[in-house]
PDB file of N, CA and C in Angstrom:
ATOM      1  N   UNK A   1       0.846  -1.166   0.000  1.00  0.00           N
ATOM      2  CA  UNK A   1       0.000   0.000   0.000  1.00  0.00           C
ATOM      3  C   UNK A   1       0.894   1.232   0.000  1.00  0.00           C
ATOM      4  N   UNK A   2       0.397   2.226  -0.642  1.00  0.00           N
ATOM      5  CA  UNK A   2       1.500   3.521  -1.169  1.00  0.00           C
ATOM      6  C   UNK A   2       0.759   4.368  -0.017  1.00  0.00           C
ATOM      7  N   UNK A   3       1.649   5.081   0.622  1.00  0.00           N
ATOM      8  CA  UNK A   3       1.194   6.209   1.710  1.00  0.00           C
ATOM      9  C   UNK A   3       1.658   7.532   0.719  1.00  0.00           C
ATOM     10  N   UNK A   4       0.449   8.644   0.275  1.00  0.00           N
ATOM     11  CA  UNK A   4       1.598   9.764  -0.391  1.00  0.00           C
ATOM     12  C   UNK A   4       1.286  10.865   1.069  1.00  0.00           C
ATOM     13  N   UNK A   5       2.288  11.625   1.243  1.00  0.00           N
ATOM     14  CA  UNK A   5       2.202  12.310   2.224  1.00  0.00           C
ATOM     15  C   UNK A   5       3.092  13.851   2.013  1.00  0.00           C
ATOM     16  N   UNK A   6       2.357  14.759   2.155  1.00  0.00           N
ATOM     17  CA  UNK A   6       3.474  16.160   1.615  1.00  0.00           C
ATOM     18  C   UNK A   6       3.701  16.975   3.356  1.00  0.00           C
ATOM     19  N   UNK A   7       4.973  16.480   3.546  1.00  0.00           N
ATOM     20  CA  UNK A   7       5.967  16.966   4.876  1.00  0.00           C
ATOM     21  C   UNK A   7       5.931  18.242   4.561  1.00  0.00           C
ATOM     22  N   UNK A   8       6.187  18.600   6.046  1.00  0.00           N
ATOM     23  CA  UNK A   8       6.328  20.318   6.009  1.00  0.00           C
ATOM     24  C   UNK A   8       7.655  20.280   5.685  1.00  0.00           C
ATOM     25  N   UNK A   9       7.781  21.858   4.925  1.00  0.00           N
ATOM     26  CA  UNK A   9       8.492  22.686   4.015  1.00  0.00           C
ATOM     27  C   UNK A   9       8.705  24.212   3.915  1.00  0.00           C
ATOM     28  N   UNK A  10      10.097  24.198   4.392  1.00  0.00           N
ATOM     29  CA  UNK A  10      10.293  26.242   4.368  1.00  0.00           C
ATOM     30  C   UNK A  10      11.055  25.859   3.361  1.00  0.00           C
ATOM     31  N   UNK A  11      10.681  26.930   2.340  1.00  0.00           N
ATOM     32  CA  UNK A  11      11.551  27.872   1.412  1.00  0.00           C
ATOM     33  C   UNK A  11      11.792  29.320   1.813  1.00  0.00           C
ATOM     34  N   UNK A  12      12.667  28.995   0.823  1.00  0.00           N
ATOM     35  CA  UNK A  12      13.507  30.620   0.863  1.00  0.00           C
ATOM     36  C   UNK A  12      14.027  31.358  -0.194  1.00  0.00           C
ATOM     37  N   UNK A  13      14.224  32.643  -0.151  1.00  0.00           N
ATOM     38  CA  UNK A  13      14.775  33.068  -1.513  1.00  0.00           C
ATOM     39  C   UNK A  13      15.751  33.951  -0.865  1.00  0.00           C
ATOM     40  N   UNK A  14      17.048  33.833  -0.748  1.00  0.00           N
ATOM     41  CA  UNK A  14      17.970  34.801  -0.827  1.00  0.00           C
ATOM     42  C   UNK A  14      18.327  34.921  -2.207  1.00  0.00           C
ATOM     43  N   UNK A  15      19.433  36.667  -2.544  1.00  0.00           N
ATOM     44  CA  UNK A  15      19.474  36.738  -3.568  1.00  0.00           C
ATOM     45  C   UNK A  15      20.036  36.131  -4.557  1.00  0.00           C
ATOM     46  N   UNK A  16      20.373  34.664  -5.199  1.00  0.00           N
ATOM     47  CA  UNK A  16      20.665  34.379  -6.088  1.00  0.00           C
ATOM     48  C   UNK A  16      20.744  32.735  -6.392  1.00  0.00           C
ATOM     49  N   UNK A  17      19.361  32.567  -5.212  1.00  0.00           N
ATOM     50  CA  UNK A  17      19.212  31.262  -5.210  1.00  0.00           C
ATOM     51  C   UNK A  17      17.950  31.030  -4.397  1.00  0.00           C
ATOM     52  N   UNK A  18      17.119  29.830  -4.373  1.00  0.00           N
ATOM     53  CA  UNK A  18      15.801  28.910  -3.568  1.00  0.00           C
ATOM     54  C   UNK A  18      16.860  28.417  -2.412  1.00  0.00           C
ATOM     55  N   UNK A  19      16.153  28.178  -1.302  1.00  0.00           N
ATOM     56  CA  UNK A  19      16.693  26.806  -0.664  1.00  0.00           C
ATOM     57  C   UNK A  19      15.454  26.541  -0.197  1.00  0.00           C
ATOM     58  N   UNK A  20      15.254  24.920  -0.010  1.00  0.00           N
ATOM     59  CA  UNK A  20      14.010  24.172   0.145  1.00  0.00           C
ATOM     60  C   UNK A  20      14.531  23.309   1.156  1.00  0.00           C
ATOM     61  N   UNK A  21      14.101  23.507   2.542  1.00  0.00           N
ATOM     62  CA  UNK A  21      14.512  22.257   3.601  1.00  0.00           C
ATOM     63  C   UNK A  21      13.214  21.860   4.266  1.00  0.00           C
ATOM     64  N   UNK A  22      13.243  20.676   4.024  1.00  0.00           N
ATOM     65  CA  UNK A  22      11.620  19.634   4.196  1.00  0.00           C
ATOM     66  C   UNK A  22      12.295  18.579   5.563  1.00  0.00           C
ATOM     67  N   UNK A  23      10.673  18.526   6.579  1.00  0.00           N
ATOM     68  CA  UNK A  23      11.071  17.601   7.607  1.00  0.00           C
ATOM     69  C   UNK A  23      10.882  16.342   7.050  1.00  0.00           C
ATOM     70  N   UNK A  24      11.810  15.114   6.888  1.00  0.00           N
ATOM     71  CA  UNK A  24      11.724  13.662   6.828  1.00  0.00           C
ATOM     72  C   UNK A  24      12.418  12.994   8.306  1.00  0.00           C
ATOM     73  N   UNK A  25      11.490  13.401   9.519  1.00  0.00           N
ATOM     74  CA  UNK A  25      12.300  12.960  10.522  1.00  0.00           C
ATOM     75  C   UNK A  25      12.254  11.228  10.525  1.00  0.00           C
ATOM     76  N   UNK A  26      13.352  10.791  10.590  1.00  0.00           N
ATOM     77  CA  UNK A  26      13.756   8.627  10.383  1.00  0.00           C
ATOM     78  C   UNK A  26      13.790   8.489   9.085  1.00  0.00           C
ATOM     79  N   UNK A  27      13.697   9.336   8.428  1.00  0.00           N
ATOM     80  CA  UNK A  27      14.352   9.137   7.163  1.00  0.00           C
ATOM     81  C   UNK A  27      16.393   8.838   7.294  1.00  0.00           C
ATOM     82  N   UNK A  28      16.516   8.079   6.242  1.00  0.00           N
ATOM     83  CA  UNK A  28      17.790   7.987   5.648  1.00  0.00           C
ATOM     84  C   UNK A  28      18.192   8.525   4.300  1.00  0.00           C
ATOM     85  N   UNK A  29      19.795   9.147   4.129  1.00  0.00           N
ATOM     86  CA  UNK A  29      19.490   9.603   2.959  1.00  0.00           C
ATOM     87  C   UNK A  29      19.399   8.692   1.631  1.00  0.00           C
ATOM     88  N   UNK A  30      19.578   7.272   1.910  1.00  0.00           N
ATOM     89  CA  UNK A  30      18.822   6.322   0.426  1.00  0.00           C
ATOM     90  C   UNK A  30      17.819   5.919   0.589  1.00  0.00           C
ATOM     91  N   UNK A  31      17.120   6.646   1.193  1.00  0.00           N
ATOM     92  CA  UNK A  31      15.243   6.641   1.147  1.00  0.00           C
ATOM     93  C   UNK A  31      15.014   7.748   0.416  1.00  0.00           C
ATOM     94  N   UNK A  32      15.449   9.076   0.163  1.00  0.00           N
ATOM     95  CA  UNK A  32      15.162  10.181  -0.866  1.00  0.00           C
ATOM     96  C   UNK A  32      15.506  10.241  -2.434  1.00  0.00           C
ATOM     97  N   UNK A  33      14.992  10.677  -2.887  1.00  0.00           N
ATOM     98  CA  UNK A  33      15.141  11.076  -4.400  1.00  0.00           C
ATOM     99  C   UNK A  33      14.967  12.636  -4.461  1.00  0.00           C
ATOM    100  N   UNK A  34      16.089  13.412  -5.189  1.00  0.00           N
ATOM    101  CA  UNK A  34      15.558  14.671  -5.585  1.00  0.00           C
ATOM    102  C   UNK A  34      16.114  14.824  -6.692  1.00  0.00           C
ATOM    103  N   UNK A  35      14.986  15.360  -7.366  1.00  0.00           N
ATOM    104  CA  UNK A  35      15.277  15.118  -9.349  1.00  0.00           C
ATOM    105  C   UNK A  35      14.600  16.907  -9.808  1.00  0.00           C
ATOM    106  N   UNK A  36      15.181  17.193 -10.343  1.00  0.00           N
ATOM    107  CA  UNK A  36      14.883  18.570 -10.905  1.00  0.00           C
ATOM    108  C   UNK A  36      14.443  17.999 -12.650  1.00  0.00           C
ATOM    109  N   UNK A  37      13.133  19.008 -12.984  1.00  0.00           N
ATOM    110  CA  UNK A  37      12.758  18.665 -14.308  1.00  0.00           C
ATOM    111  C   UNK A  37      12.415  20.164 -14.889  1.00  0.00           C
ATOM    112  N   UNK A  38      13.228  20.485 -15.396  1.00  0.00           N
ATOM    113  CA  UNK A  38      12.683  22.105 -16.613  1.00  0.00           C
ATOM    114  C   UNK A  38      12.804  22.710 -15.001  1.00  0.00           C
ATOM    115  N   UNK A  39      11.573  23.244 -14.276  1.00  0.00           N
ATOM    116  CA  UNK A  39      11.727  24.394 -13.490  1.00  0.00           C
ATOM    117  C   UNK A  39      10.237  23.190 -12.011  1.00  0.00           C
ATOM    118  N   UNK A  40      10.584  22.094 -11.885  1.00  0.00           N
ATOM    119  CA  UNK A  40      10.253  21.068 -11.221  1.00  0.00           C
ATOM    120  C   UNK A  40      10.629  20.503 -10.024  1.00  0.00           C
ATOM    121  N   UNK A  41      10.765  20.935  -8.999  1.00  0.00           N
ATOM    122  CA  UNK A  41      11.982  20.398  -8.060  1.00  0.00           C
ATOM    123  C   UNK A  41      10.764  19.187  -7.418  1.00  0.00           C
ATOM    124  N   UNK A  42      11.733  17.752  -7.674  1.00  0.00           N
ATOM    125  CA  UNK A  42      10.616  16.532  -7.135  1.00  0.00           C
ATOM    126  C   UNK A  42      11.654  15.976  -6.273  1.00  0.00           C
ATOM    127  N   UNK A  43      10.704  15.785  -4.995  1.00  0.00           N
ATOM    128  CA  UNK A  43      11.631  15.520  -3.935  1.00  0.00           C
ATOM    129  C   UNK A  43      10.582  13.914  -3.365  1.00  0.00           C
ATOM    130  N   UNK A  44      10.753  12.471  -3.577  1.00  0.00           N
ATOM    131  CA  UNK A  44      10.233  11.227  -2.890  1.00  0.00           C
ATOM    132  C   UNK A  44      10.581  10.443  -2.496  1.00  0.00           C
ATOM    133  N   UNK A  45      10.214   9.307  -1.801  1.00  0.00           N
ATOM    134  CA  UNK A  45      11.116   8.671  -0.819  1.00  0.00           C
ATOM    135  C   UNK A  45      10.173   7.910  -0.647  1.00  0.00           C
ATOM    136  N   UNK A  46      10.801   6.984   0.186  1.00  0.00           N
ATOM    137  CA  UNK A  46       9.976   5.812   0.577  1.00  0.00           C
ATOM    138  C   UNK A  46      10.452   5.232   2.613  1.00  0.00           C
ATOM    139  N   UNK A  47       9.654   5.068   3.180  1.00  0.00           N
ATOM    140  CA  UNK A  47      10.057   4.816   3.981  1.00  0.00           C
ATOM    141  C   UNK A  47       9.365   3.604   4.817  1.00  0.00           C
ATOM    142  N   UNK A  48       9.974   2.351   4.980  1.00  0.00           N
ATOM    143  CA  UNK A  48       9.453   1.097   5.491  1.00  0.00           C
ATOM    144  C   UNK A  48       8.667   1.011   6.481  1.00  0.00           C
ATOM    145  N   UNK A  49       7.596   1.053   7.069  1.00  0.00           N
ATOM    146  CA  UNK A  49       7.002   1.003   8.082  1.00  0.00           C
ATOM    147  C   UNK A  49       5.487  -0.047   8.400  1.00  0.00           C
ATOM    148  N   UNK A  50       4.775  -0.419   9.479  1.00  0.00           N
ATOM    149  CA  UNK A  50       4.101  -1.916   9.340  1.00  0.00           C
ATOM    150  C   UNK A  50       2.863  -0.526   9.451  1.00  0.00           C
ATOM    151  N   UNK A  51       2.318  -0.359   8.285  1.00  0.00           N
ATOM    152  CA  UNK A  51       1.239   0.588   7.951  1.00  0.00           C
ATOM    153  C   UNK A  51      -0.200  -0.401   8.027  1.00  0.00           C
ATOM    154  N   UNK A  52      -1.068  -0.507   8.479  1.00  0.00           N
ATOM    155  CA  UNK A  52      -2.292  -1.242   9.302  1.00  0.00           C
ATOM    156  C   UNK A  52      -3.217  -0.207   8.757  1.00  0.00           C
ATOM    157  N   UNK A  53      -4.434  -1.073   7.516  1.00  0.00           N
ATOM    158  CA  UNK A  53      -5.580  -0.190   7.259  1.00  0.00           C
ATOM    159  C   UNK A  53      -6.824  -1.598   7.925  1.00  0.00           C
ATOM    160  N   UNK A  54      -7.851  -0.422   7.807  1.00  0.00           N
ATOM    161  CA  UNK A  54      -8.570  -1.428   8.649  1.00  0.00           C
ATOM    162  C   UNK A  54     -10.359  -0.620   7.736  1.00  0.00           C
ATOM    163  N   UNK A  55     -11.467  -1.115   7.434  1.00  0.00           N
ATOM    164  CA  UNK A  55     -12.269  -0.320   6.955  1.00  0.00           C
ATOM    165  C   UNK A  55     -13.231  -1.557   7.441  1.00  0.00           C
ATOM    166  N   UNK A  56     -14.546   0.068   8.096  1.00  0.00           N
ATOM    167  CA  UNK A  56     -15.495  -0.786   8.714  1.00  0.00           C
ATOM    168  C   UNK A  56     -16.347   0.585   8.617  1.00  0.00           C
ATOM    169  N   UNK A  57     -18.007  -0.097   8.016  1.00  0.00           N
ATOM    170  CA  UNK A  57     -19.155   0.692   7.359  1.00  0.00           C
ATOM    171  C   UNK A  57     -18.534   1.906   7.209  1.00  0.00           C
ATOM    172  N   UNK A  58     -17.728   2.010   5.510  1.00  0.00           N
ATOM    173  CA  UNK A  58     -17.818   2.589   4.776  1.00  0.00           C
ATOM    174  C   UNK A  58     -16.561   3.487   5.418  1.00  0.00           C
ATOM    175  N   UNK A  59     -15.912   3.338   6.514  1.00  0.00           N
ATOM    176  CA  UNK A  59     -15.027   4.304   7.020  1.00  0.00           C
ATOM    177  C   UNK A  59     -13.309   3.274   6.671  1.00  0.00           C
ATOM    178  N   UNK A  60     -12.453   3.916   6.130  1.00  0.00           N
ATOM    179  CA  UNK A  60     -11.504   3.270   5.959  1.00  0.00           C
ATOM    180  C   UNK A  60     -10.169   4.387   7.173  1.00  0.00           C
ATOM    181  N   UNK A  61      -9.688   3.837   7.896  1.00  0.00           N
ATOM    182  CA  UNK A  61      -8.818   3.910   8.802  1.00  0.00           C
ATOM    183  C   UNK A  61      -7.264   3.572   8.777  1.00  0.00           C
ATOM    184  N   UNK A  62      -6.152   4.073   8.422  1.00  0.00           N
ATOM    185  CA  UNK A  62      -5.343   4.075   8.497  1.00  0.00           C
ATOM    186  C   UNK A  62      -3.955   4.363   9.744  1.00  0.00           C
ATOM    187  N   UNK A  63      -3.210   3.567  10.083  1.00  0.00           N
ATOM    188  CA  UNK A  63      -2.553   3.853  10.949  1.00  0.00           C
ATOM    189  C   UNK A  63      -1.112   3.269  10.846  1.00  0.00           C
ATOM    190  N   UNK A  64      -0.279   4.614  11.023  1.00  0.00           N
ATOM    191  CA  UNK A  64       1.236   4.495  10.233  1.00  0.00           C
ATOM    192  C   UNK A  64       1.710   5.088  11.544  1.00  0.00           C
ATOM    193  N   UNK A  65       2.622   4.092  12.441  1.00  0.00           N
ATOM    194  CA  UNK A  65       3.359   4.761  13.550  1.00  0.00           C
ATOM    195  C   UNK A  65       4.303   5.752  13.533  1.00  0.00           C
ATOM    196  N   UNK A  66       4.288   6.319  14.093  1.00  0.00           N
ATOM    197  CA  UNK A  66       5.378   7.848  14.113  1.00  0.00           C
ATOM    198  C   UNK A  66       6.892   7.103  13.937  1.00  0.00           C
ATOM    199  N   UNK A  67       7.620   7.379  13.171  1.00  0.00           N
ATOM    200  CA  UNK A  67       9.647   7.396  13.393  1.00  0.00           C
ATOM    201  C   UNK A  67       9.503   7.858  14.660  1.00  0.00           C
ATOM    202  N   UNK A  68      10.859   7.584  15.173  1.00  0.00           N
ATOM    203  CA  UNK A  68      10.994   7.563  16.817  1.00  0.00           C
ATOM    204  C   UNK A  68      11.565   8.931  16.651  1.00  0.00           C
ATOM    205  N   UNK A  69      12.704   9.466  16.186  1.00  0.00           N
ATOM    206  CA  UNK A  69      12.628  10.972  15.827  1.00  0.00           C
ATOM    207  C   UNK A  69      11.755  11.949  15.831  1.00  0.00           C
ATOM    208  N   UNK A  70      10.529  11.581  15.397  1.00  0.00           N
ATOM    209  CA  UNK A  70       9.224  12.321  15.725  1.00  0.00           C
ATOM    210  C   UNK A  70       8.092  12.719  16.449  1.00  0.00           C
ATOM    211  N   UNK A  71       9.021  11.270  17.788  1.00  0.00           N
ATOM    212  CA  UNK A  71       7.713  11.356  18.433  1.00  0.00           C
ATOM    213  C   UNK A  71       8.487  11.900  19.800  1.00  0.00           C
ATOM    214  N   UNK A  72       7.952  12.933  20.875  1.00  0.00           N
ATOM    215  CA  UNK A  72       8.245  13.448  21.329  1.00  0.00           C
ATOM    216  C   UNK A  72       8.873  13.352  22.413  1.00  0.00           C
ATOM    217  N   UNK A  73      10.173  13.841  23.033  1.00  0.00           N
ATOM    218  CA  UNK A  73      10.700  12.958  24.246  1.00  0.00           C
ATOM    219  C   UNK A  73      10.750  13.879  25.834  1.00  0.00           C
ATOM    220  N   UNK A  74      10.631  13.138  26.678  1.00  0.00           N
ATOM    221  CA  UNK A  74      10.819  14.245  27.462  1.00  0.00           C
ATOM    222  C   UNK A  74      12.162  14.853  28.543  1.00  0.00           C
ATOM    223  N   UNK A  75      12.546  15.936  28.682  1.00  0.00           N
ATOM    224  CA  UNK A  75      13.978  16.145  28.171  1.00  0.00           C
ATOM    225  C   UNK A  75      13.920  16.937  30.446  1.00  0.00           C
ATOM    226  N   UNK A  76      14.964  16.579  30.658  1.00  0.00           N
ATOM    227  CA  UNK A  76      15.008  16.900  31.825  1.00  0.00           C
ATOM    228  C   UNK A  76      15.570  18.010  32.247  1.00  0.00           C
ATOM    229  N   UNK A  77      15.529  18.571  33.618  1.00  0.00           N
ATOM    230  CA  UNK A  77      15.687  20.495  33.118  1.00  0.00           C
ATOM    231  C   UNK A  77      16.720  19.915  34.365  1.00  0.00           C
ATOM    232  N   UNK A  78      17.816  20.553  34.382  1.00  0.00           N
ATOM    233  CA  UNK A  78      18.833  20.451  35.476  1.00  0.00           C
ATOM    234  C   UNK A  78      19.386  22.306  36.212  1.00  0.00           C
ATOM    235  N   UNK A  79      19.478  21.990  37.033  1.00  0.00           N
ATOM    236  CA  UNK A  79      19.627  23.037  38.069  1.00  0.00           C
ATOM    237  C   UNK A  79      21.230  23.649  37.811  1.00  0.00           C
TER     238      UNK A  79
END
């Protein structure tokens, strides 16, 4: 089953160039593709995960666990 999903994304324009930095948090970088076409910037990837759909009266349900990178930790405050 194909998950398509569009990650958040800042661009930028300083003067004499774009820069485009997108979150793929548990990504690796041979899980990405970035291919430029004419004036196209395509950025996809694939990333392995045990993705569980489930559909019951007419409702289809999907559930794709968070990368551990993403999911939130809690960080201890020291004196």
């Amino acid at each position: 089953m194909a998950l398509l999903a569009a990650p958040m994304a800042d661009v930028s324009e300083p003067e004499d160039s774009y820069v485009v930095e997108i979150d793929v948090p548990g990504a690796r970088k041979d899980q990405i593709d970035v291919q430029l076409s004419e004036r196209e910037l395509i950025v996809t990837g694939q990333i392995e995960d045990r993705v569980e759909a489930h559909l019951s009266d007419g409702v289809l349900t999907i559930t794709v666990p968070k990368a551990e990178a993403a999911k939130p930790k809690h960080i201890e405050v020291s004196a």
